[in-house]
Protein backbone atom coordinates (compact mmCIF):
# COMPACT_ATOMS: atom_id res chain seq x y z
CA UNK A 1 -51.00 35.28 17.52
CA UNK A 2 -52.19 33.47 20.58
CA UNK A 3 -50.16 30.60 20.10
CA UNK A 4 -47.01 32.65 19.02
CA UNK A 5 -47.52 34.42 22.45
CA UNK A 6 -47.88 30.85 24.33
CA UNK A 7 -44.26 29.54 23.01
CA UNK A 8 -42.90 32.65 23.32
CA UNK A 9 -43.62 32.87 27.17
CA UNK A 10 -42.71 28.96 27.06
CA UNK A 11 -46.03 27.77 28.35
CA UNK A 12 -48.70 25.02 26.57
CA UNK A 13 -49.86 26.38 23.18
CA UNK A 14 -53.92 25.89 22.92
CA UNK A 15 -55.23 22.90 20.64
CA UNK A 16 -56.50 24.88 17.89
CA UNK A 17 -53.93 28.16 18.77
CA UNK A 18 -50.54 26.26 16.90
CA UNK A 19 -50.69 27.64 13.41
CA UNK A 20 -47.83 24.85 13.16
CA UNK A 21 -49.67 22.35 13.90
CA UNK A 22 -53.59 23.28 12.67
CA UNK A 23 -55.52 22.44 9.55
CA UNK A 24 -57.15 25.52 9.19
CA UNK A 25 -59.74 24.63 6.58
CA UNK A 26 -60.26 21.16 8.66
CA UNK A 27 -60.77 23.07 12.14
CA UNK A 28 -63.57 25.44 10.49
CA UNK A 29 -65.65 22.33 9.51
CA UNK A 30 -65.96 21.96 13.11
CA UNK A 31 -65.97 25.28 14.13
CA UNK A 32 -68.95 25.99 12.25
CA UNK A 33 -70.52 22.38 13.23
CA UNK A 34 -70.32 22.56 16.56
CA UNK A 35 -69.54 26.55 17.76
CA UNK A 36 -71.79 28.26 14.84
CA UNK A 37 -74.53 26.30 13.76
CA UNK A 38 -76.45 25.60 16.90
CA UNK A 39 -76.28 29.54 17.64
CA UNK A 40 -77.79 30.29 14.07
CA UNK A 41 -80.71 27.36 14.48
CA UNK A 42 -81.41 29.10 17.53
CA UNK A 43 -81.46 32.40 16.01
CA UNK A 44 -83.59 31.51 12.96
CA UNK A 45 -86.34 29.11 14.92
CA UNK A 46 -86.69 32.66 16.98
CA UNK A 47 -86.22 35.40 14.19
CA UNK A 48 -87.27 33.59 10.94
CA UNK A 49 -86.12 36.21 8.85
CA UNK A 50 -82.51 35.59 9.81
CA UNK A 51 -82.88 32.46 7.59
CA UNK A 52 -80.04 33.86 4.61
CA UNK A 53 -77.59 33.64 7.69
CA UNK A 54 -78.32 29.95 8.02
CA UNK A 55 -78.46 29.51 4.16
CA UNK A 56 -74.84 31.87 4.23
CA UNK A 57 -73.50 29.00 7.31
CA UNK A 58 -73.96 26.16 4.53
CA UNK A 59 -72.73 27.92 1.75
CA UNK A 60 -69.15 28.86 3.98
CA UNK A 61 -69.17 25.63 5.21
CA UNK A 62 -69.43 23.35 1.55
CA UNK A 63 -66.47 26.42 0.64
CA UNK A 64 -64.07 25.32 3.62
CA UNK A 65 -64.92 21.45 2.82
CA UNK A 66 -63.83 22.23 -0.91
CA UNK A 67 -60.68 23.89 0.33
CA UNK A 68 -59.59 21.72 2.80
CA UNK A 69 -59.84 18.34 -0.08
CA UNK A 70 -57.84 20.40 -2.22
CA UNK A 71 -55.19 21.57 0.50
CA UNK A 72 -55.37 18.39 2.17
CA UNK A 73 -56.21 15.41 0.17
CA UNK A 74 -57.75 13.63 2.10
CA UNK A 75 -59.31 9.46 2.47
CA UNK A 76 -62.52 9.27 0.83
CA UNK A 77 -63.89 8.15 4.09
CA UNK A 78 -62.82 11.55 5.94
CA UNK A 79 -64.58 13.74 2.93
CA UNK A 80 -67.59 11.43 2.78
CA UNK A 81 -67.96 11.85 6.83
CA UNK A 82 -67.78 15.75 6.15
CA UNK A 83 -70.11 15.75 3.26
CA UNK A 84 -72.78 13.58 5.65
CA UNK A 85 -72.19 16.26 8.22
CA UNK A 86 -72.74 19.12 5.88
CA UNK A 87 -76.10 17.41 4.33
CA UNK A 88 -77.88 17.39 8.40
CA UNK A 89 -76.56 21.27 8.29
CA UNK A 90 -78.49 21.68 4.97
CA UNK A 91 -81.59 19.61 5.72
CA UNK A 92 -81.82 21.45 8.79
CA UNK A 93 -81.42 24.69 7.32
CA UNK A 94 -84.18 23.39 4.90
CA UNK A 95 -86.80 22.55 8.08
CA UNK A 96 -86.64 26.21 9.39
CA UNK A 97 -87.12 27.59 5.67
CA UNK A 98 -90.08 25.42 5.39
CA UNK A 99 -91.13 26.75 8.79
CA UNK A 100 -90.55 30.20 7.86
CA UNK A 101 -93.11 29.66 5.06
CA UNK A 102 -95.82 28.22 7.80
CA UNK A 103 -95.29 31.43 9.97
CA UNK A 104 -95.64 33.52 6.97
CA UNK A 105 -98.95 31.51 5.76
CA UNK A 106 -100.01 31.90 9.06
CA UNK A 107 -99.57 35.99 9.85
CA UNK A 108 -101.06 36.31 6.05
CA UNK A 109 -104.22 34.33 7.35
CA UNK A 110 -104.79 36.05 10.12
CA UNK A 111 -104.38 39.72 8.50
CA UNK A 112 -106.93 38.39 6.11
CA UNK A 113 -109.43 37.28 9.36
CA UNK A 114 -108.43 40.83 11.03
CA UNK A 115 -109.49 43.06 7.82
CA UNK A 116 -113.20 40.94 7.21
């Protein structure tokens, strides 16, 4: 709508604002890569309970990947760069699970320590 406003009013239409122009499913790869997934790390290494979010982030992610090889075909190289990018997302997302266990090990400890 954006963008449809901006040639409208004959002025520059934003990079990702040109539904003419935009790979949708290719512009949520980095959307979520660069935008979302440093906001949800963030969240989780503070609020470890907020881990399904993170797990949710890979899951939409490995969804728009599959949809944007089917819509786009693209080079093997291209989906093989995505699929290395969506692995560090993963194995991240794996870290703060594994962390989220510690914590958890941790509080159950010292409840035990609290009630002797």
């Amino acid at each position: 709508m954006q963008g449809d406003e901006e040639k409208r009013l004959g002025i520059p239409v934003g990079m990702m604002n040109d539904r003419d122009k935009i790979n949708r499913s290719g512009s949520e790869h980095g959307f979520i890569s660069f935008l979302v997934s440093p906001l949800i790390f963030g969240a989780v290494g503070c609020f470890p309970v907020m881990h399904p979010l993170a797990l949710q982030m890979t899951t939409n992610m490995t969804e728009w990947r599959n949809y944007w090889v089917q819509q786009s075909s693209p080079n093997p190289e291209d989906v093989k760069k995505r699929d290395d990018d969506i692995k560090k997302i993963q194995d991240r997302v794996e870290e703060l699970r594994d962390r989220k266990g510690s914590l958890q090990t941790i509080r159950t400890a010292k409840t035990l320590n609290l009630n002797m």
